[in-house]
Structures are given as C-alpha cells and as structure tokens.
C-alpha atoms as a PDB file:
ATOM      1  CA  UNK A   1      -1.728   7.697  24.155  1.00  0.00           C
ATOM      2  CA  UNK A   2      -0.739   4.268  25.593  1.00  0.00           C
ATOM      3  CA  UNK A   3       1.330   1.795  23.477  1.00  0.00           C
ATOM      4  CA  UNK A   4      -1.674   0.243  21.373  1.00  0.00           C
ATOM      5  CA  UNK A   5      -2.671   3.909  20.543  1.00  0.00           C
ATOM      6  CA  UNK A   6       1.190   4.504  19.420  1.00  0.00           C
ATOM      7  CA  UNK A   7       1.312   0.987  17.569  1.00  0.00           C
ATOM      8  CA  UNK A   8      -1.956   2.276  15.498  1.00  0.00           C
ATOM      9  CA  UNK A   9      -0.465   5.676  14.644  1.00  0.00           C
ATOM     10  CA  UNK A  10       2.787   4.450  13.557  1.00  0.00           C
ATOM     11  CA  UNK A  11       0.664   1.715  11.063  1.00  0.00           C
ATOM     12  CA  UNK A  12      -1.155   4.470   9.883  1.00  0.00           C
ATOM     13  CA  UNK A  13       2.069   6.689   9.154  1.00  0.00           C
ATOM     14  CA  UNK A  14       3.797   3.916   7.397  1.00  0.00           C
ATOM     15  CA  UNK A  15       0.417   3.309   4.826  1.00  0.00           C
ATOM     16  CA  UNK A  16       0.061   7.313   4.534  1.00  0.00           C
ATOM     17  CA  UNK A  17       3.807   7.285   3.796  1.00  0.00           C
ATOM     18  CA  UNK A  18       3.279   4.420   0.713  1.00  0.00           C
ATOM     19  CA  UNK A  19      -0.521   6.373  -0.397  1.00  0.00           C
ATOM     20  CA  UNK A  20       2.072   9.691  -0.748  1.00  0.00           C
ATOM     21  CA  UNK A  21       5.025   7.635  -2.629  1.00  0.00           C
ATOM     22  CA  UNK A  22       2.637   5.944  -4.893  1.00  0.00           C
ATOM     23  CA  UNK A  23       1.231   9.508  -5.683  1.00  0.00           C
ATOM     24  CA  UNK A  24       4.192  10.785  -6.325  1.00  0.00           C
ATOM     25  CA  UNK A  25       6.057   7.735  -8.221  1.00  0.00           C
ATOM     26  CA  UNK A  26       8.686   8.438  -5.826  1.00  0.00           C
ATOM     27  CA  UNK A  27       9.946   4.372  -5.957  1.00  0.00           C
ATOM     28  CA  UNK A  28      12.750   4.912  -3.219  1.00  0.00           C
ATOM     29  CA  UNK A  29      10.285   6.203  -0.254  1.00  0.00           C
ATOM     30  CA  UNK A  30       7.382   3.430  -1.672  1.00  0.00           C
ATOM     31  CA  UNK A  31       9.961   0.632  -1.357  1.00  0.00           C
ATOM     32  CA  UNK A  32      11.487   1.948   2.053  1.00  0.00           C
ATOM     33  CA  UNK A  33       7.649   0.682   3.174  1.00  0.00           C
ATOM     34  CA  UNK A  34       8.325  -2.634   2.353  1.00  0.00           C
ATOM     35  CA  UNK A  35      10.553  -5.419   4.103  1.00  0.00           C
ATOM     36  CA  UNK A  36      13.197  -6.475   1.970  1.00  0.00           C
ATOM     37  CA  UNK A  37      11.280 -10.590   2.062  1.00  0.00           C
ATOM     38  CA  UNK A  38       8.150  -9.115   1.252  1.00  0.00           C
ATOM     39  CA  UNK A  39       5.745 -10.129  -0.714  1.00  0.00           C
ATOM     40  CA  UNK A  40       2.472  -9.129  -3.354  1.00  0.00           C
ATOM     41  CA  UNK A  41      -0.373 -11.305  -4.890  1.00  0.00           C
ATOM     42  CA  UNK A  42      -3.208 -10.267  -5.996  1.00  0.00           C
ATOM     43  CA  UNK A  43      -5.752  -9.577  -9.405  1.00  0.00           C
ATOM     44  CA  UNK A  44      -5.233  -7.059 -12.377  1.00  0.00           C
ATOM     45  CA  UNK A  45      -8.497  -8.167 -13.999  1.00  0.00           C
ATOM     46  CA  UNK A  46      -8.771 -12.031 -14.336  1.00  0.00           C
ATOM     47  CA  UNK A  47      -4.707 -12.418 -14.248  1.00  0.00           C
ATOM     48  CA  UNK A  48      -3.306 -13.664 -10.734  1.00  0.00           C
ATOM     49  CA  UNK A  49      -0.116 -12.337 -10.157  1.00  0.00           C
ATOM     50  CA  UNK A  50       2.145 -13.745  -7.298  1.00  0.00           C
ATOM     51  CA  UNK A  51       5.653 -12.672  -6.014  1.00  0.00           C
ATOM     52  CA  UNK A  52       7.030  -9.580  -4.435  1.00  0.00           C
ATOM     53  CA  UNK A  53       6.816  -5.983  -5.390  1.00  0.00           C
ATOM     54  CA  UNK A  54       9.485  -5.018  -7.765  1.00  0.00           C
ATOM     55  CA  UNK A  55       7.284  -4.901 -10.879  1.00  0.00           C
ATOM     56  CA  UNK A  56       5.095  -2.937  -8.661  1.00  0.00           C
ATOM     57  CA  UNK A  57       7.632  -0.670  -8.406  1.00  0.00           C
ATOM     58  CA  UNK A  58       8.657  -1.190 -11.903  1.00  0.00           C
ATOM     59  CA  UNK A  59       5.222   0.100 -12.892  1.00  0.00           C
ATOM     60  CA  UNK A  60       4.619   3.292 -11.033  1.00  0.00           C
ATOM     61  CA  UNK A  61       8.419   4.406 -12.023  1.00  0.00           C
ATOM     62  CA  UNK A  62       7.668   3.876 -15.824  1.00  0.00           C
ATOM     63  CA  UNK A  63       4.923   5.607 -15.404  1.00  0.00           C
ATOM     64  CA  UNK A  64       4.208  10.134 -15.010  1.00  0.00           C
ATOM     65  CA  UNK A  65       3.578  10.184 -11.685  1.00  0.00           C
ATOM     66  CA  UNK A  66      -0.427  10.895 -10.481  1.00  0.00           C
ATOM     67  CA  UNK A  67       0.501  13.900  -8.827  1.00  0.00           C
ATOM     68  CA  UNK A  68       1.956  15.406 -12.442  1.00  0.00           C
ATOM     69  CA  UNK A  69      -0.967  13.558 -14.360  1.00  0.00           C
ATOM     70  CA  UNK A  70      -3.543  15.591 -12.250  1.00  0.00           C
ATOM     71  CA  UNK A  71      -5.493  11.836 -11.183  1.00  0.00           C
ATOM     72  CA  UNK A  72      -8.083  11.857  -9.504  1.00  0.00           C
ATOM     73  CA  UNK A  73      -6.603   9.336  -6.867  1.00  0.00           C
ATOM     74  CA  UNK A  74      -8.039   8.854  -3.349  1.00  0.00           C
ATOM     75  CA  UNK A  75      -7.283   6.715  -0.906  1.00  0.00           C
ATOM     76  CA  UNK A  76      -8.980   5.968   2.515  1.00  0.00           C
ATOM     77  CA  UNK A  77      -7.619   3.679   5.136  1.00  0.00           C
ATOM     78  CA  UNK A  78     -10.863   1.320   6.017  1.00  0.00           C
ATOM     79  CA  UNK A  79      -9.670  -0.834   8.488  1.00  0.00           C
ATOM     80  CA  UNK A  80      -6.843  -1.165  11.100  1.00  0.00           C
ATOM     81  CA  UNK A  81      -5.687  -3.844  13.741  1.00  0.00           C
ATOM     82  CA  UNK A  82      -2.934  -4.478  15.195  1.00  0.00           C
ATOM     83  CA  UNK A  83      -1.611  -6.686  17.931  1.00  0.00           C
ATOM     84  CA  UNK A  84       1.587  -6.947  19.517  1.00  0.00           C
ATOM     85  CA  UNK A  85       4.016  -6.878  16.853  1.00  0.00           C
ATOM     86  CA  UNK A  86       1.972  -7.589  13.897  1.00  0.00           C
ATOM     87  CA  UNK A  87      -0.811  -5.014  11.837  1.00  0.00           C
ATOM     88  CA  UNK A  88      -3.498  -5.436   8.973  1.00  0.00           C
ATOM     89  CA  UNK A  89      -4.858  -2.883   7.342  1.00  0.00           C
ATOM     90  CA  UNK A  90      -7.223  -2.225   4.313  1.00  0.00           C
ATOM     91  CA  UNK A  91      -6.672   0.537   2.018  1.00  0.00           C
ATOM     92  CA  UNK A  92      -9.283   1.307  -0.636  1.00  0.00           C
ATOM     93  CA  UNK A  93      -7.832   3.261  -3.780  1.00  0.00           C
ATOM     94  CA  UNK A  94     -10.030   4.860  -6.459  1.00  0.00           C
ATOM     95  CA  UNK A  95      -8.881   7.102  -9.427  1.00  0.00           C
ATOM     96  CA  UNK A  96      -5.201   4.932  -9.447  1.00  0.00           C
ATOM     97  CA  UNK A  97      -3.511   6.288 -12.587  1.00  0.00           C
ATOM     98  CA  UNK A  98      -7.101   8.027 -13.361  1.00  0.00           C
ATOM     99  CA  UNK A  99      -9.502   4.963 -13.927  1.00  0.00           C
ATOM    100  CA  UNK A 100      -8.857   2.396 -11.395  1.00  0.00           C
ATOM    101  CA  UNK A 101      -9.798   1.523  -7.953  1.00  0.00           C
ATOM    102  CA  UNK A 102      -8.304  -1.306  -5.954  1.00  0.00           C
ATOM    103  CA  UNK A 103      -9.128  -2.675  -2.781  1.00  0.00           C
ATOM    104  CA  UNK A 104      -6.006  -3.820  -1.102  1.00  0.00           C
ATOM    105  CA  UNK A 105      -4.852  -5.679   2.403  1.00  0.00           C
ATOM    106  CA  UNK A 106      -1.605  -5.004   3.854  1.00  0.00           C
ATOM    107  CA  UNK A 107       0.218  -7.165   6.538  1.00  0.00           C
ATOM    108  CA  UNK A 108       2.974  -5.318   8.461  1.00  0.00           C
ATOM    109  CA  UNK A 109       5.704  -6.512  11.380  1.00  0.00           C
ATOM    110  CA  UNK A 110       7.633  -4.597  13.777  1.00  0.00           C
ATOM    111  CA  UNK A 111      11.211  -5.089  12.994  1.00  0.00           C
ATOM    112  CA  UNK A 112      13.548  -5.407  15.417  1.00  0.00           C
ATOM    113  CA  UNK A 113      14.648  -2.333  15.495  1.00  0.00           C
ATOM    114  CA  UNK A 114      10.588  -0.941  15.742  1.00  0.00           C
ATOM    115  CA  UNK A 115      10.248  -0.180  12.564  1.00  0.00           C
ATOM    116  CA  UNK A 116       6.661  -1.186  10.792  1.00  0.00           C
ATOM    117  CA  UNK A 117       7.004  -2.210   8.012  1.00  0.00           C
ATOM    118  CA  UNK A 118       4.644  -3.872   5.006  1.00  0.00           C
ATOM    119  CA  UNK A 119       5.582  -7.675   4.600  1.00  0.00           C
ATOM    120  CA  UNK A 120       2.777  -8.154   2.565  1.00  0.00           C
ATOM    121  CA  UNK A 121       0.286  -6.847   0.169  1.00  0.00           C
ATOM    122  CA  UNK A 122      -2.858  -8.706  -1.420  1.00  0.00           C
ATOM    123  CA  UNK A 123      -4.876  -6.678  -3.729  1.00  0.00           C
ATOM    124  CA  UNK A 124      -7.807  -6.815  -6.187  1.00  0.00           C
ATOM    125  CA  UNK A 125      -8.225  -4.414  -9.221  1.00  0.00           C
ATOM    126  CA  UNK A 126     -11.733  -3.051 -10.139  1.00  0.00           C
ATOM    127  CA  UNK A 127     -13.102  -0.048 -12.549  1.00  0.00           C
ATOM    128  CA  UNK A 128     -13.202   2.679 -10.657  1.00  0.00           C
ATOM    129  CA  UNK A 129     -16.926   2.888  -9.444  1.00  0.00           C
ATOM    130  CA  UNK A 130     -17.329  -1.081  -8.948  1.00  0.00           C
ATOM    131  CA  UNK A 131     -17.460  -2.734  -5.519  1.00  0.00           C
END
C-alpha cells in the first residue's frame, strides 16, 4: 500500500473510531477524534448552530447510549480525499438516536506527530428517510 493508500486508511480508522464512540456514548474516545481548536457548525432543523463540539459531546453523554437503546443507527462513509496532510470526508448517518439521519462533512489534519485528527465538522439534520 503506498503512502496515499496508508493516508486513506488511517482517515477511515479515525471516522470508524468516532461512528463506534458516538454508538456507544463513550465521550472520552469521541473527543480523542477531535483536535483540541476544533470546530462544529451546522443545522438541527432551521437552527444554525456554530462553535466547537462540547455540547456535542454534552448531548450524546446525557443521553442512553444507541448501542443500549437498540437504534437503528447506520453509518456509511460516502466520500474520501485526502492530500498531503489534509482529509475530507462525508459520513451519512441514519437511525441517530432512532429517528434521525444527518449528512455530515468532516475536515481532518495530520498533526505533527501523524496523528489524523477531525478539525472540523459541518453537518445538516434531516428525518430519517429525507435526502
């Protein structure tokens, strides 16, 4: 696998890593995705919310967890590219905590210590079932 192969795969590990810690409400491994500067706008409905992603986080830990709850959550990757140092990936979610779906855009960076990790996250909310 030559190094834009390995750049992919690593990507891909990081956003299967934050699919699995959303799942599982486990906060500490979804925020050890995330770059400490990072930051997360997007649509819950008609509301815009702008910032970073502690109330994310907030959220899915005052929440039982979607593995516990039995939702019907899926999530596919869609899209991946990355060059040099920098990724973007889309990640389509349906059954989030049982009748949502989002469709959502992360940005990641390699850190300097080659670590991916998400430095940004854009997403839009729908019913599950809309496009």
């Amino acid at each position: 696998m030559g190094e834009q192969g390995q750049a992919e795969r690593e990507v891909r590990e990081v956003i299967a890593r934050y699919v699995d810690a959303v799942y599982r409400a486990d906060v500490e491994s979804l925020r050890a995705c995330f770059h400490p500067s990072a930051a997360m706008s997007g649509y819950l409905g008609e509301d815009l919310l702008t910032g970073g992603p502690e109330p994310f986080f907030d959220d899915v830990a005052g929440r039982p967890s979607m593995e516990a709850s039995g939702a019907p959550y899926v999530a596919e990757v869609t899209a991946v590219e990355v060059v040099g140092g920098a990724a973007a990936v889309r990640l389509d979610e349906t059954g989030f905590f049982g009748s949502f779906a989002f469709a959502n855009w992360f940005h990641l960076v390699r850190d300097e210590d080659g670590r991916w990790l998400i430095v940004s996250k854009l997403f839009v909310m729908r019913r599950a079932g809309e496009e």
